[in-house]
Structures are given as C-alpha cells and as structure tokens.
PDB file of N, CA and C in Angstrom:
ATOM      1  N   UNK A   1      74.744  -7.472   0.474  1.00  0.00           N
ATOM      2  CA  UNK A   1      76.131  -7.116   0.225  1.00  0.00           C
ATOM      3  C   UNK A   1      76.303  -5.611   0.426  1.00  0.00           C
ATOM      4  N   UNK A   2      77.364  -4.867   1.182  1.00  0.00           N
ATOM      5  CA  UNK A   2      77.626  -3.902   1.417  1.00  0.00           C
ATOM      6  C   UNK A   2      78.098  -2.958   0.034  1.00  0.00           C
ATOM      7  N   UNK A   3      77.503  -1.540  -0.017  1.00  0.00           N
ATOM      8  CA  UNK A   3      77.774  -0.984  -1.068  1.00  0.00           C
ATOM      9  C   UNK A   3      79.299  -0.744  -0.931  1.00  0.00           C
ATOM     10  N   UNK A   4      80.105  -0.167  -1.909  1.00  0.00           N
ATOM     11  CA  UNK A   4      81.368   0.119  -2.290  1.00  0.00           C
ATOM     12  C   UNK A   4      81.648   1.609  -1.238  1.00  0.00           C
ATOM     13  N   UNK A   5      81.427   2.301  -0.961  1.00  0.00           N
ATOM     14  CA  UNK A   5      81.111   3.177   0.041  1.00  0.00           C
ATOM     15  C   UNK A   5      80.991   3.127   1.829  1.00  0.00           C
ATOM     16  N   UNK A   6      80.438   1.740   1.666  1.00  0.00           N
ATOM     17  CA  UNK A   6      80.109   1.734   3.293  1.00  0.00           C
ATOM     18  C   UNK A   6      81.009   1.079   3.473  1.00  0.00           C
ATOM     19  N   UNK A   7      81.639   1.228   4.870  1.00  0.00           N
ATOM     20  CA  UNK A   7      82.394   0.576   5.516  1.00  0.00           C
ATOM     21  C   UNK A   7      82.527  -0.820   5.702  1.00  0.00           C
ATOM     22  N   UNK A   8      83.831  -1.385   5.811  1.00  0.00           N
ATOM     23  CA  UNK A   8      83.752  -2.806   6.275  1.00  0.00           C
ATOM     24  C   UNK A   8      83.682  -2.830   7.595  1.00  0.00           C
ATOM     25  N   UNK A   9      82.488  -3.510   7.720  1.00  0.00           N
ATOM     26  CA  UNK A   9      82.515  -4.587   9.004  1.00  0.00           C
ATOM     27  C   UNK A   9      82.681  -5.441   9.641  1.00  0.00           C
ATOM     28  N   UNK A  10      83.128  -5.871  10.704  1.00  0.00           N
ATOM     29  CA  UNK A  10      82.498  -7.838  11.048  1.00  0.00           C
ATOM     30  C   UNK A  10      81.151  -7.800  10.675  1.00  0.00           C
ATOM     31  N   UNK A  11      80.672  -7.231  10.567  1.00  0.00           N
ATOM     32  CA  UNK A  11      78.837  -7.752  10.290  1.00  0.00           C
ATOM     33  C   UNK A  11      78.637  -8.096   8.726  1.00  0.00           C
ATOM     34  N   UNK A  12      79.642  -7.558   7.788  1.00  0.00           N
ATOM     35  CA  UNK A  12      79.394  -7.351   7.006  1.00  0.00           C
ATOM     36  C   UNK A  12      79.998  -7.689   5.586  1.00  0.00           C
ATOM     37  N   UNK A  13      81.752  -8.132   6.296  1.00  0.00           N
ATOM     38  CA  UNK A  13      82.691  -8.767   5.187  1.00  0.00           C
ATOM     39  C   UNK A  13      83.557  -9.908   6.665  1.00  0.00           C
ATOM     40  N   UNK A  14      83.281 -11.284   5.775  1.00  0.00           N
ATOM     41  CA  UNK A  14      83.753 -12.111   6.351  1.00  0.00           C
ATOM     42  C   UNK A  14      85.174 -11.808   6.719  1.00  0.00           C
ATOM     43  N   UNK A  15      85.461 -11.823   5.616  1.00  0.00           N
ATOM     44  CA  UNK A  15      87.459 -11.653   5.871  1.00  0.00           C
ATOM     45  C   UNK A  15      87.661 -11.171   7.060  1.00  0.00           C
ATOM     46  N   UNK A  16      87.140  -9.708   7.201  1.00  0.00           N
ATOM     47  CA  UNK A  16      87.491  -9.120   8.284  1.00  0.00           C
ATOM     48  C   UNK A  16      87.208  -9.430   9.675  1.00  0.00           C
ATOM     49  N   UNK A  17      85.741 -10.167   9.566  1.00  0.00           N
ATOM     50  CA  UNK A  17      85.456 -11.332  10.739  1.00  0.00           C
ATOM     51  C   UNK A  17      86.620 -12.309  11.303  1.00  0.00           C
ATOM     52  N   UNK A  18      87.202 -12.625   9.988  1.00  0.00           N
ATOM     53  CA  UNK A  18      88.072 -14.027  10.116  1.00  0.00           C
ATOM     54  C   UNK A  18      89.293 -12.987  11.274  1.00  0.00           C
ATOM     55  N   UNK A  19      89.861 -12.324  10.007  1.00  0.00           N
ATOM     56  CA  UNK A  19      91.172 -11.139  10.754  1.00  0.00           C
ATOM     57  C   UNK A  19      90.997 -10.949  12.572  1.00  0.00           C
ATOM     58  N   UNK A  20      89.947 -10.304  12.744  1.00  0.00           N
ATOM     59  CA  UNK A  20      89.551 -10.117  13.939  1.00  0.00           C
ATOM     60  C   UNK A  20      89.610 -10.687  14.986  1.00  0.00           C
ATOM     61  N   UNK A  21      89.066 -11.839  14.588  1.00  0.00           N
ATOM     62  CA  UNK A  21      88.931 -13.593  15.259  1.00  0.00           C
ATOM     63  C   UNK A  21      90.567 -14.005  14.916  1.00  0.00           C
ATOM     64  N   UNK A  22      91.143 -14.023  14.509  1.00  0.00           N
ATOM     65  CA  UNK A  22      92.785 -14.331  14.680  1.00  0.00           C
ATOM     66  C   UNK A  22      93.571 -13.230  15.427  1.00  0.00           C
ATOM     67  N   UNK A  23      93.082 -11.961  15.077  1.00  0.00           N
ATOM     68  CA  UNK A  23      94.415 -11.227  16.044  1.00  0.00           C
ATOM     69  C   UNK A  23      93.802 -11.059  17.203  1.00  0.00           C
ATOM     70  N   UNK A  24      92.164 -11.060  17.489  1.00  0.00           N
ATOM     71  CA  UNK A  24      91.881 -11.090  19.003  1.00  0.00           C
ATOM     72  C   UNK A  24      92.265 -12.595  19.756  1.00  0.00           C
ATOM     73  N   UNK A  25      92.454 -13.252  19.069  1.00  0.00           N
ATOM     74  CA  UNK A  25      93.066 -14.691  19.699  1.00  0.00           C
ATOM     75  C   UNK A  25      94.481 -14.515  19.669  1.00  0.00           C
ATOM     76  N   UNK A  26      95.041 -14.327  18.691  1.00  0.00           N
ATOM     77  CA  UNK A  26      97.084 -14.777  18.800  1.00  0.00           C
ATOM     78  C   UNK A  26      97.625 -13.258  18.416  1.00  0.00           C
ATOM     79  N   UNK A  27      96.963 -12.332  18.060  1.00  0.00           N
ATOM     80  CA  UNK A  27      97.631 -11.215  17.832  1.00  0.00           C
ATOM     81  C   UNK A  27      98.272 -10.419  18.682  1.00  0.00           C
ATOM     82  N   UNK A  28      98.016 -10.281  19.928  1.00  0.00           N
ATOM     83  CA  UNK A  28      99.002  -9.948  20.904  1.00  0.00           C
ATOM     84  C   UNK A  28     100.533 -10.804  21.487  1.00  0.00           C
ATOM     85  N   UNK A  29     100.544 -11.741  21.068  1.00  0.00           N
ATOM     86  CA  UNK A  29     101.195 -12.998  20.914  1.00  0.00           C
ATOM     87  C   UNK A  29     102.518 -12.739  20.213  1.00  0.00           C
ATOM     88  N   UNK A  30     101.565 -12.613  18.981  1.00  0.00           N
ATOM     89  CA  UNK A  30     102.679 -11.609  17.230  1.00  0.00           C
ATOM     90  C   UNK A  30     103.438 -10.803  18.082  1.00  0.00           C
ATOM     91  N   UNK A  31     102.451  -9.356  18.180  1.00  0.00           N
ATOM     92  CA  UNK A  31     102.756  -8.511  18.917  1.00  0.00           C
ATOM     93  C   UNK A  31     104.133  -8.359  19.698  1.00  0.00           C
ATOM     94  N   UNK A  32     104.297  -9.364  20.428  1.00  0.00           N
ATOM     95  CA  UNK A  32     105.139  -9.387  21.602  1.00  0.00           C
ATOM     96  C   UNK A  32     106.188 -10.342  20.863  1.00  0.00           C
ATOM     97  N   UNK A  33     105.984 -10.876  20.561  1.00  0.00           N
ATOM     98  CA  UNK A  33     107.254 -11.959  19.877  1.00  0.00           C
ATOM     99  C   UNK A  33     107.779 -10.560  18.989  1.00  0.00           C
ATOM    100  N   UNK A  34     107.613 -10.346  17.877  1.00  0.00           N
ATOM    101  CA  UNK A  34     107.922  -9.182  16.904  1.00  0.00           C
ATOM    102  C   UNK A  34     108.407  -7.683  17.851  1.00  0.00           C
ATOM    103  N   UNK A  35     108.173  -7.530  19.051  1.00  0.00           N
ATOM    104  CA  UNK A  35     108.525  -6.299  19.607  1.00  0.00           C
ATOM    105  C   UNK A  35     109.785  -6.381  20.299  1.00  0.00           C
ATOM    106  N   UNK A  36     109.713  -8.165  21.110  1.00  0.00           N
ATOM    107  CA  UNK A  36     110.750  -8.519  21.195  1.00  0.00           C
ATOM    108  C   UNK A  36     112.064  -8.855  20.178  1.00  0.00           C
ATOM    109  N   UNK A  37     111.718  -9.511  19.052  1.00  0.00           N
ATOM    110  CA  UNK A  37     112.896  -9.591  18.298  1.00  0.00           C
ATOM    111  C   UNK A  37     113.571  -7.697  18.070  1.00  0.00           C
ATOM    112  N   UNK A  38     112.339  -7.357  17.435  1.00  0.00           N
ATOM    113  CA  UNK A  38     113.231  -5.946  17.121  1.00  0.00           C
ATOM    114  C   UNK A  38     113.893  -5.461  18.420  1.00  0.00           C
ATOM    115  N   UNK A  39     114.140  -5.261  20.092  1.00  0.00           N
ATOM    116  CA  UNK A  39     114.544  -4.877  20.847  1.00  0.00           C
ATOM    117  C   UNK A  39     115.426  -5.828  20.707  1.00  0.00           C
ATOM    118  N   UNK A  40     115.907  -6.962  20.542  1.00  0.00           N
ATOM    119  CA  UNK A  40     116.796  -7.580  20.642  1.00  0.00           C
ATOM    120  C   UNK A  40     117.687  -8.063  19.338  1.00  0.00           C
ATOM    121  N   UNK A  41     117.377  -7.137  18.566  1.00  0.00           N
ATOM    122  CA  UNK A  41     117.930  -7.752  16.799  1.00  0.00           C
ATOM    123  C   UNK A  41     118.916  -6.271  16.949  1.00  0.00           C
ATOM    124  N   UNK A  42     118.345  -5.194  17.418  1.00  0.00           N
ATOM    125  CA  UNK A  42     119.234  -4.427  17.068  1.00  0.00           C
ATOM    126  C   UNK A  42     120.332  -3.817  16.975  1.00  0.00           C
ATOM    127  N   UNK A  43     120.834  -4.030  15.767  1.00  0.00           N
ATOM    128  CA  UNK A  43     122.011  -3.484  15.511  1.00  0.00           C
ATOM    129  C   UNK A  43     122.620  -4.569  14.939  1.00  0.00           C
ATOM    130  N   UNK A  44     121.721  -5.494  14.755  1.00  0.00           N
ATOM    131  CA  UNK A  44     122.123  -6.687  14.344  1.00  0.00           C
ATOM    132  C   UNK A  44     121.614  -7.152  12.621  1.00  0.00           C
ATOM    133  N   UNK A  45     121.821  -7.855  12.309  1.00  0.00           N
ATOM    134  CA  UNK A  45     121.435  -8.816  11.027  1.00  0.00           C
ATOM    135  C   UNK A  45     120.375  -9.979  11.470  1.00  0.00           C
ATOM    136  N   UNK A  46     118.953 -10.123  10.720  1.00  0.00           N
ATOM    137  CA  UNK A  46     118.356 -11.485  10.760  1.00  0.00           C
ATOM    138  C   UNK A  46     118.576 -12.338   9.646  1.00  0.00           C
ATOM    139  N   UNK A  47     118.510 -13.909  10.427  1.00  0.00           N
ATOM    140  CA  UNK A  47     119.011 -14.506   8.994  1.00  0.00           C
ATOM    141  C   UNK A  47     117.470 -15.759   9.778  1.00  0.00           C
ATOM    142  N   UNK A  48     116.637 -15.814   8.630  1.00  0.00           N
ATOM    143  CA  UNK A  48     115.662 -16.808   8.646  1.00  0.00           C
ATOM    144  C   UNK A  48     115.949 -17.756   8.251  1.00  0.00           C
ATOM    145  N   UNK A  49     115.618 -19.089   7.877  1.00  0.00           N
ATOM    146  CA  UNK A  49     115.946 -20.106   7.445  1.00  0.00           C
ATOM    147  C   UNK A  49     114.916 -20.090   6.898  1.00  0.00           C
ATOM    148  N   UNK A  50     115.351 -21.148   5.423  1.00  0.00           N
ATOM    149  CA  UNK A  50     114.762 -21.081   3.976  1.00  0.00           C
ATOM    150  C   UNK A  50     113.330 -22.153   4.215  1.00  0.00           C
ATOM    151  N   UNK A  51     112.654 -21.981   3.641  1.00  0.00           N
ATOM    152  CA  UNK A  51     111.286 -22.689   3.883  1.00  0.00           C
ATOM    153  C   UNK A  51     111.502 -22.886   2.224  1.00  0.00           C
ATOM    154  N   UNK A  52     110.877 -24.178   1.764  1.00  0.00           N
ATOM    155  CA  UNK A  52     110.882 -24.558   0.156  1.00  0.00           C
ATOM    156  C   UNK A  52     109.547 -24.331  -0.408  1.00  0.00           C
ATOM    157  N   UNK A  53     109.557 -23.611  -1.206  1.00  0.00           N
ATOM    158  CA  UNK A  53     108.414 -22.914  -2.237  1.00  0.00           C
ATOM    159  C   UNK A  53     108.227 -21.485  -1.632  1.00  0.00           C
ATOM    160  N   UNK A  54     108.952 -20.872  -0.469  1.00  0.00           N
ATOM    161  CA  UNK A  54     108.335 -19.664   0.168  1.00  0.00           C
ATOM    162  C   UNK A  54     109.249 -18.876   0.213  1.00  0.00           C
ATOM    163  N   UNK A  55     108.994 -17.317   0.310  1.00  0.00           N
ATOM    164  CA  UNK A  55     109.567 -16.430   0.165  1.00  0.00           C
ATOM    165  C   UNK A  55     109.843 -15.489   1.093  1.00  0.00           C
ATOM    166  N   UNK A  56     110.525 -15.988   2.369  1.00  0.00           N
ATOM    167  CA  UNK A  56     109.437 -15.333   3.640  1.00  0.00           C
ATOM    168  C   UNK A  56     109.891 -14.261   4.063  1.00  0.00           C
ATOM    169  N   UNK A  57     111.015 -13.692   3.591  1.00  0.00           N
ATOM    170  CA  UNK A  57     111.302 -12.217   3.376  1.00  0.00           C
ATOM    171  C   UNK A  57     109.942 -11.655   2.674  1.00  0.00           C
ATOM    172  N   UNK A  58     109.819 -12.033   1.868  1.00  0.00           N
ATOM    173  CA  UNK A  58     108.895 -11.313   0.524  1.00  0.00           C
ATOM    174  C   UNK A  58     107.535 -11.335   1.229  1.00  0.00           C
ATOM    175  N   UNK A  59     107.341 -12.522   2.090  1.00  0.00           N
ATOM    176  CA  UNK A  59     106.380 -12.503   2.544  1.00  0.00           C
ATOM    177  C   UNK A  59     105.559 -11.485   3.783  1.00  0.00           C
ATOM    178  N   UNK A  60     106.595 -11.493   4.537  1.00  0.00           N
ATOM    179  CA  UNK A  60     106.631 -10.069   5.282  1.00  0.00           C
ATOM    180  C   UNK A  60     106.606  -8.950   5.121  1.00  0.00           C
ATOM    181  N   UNK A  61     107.292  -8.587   3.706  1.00  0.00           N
ATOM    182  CA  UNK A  61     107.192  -7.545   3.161  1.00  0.00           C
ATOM    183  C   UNK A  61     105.785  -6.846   2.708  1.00  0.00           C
ATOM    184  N   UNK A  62     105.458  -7.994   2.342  1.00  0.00           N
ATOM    185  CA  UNK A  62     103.789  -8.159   1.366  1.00  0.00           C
ATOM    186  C   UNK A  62     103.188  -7.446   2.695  1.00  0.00           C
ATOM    187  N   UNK A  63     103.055  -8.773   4.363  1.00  0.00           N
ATOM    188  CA  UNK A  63     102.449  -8.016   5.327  1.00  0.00           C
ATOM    189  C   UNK A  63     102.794  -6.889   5.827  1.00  0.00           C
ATOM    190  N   UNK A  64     103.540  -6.586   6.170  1.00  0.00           N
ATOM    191  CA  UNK A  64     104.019  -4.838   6.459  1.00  0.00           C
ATOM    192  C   UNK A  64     103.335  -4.091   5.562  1.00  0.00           C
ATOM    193  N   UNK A  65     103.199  -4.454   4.001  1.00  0.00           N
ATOM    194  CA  UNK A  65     102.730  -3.063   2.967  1.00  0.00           C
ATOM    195  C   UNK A  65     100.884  -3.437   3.497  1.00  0.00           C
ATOM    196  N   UNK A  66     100.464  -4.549   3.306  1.00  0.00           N
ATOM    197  CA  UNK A  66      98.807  -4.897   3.750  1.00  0.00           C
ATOM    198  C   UNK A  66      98.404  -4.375   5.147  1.00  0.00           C
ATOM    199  N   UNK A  67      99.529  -4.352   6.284  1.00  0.00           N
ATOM    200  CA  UNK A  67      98.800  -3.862   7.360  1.00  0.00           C
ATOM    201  C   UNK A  67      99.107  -2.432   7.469  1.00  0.00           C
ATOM    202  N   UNK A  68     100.054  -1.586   6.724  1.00  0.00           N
ATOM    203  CA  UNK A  68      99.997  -0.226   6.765  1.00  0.00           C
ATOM    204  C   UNK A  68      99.030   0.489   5.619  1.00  0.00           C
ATOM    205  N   UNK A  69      98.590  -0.117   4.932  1.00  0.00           N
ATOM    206  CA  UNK A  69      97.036   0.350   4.153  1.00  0.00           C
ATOM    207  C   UNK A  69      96.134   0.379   4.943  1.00  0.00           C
ATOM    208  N   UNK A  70      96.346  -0.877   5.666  1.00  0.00           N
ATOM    209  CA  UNK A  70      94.549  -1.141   6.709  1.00  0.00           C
ATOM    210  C   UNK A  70      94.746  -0.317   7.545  1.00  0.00           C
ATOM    211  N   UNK A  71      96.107   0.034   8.852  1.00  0.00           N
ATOM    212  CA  UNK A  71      95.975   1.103   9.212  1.00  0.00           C
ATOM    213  C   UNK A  71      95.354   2.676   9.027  1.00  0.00           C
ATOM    214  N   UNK A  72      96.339   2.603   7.831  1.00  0.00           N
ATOM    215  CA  UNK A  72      95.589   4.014   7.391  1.00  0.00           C
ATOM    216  C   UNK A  72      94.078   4.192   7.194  1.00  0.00           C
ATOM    217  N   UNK A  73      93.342   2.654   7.202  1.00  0.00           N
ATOM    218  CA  UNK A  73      91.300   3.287   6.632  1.00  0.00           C
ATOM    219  C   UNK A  73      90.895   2.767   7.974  1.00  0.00           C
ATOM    220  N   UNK A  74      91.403   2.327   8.849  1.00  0.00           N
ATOM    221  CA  UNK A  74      90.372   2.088  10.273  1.00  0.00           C
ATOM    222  C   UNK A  74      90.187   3.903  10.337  1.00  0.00           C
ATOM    223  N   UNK A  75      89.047   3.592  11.148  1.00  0.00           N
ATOM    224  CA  UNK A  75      88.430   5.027  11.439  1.00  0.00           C
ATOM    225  C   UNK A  75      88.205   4.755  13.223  1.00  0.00           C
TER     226      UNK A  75
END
C-alpha cells in the first residue's frame, strides 16, 4: 500500500486505474458532447429532465468540484 505522501498511481490505487481506463475509452466522447452543448447552450437556459431518486444538477455539480481538485494535484 502506498504511503500517504507518495503519489497516486495506476500502479498503485485502483480507482485511478479504473478513472483512466474510462476516460481513455469514452472521455474524449464527454469531452466533445459537453464542449458542444456549451457552444451551443449559449446564452441560453438548460432544462434536463428529472431522473427519479437523482439529483443531476447536484450531481454535476459534485463532478465539476471532484475534477477541479484532481486537476489541481496532477503533476
């Protein structure tokens, strides 16, 4: 197990294996769908449709705050 100090790796913390292995497969995908809506939302209003038990405003929100942390510690 990696000390509290050393870096995460793929070698070394699954999660981030998993992460890796999903956005090197569909993450450019995201990417482009999401680059497109914002070029084409703007100036506009989004209205999602309600999913039952989910929050998917909230949910996005959550990802936006999780991937601008991880941004900030890649080295």
């Amino acid at each position: 197990m990696a000390s509290p100090q050393e870096p995460l790796t793929i070698h070394n913390d699954m999660q981030l294996l998993l992460f890796m292995r999903l956005w090197t497969s569909q993450g450019s995908l995201a990417l482009s769908a999401v680059s497109s809506l914002v070029e084409r939302s703007e100036g506009r209003a989004i209205e999602i449709p309600e999913k039952q038990g989910r929050d998917m405003k909230a949910e996005i929100i959550q990802m936006h705050n999780h991937l601008s942390s991880l941004v900030d510690r890649i080295v």
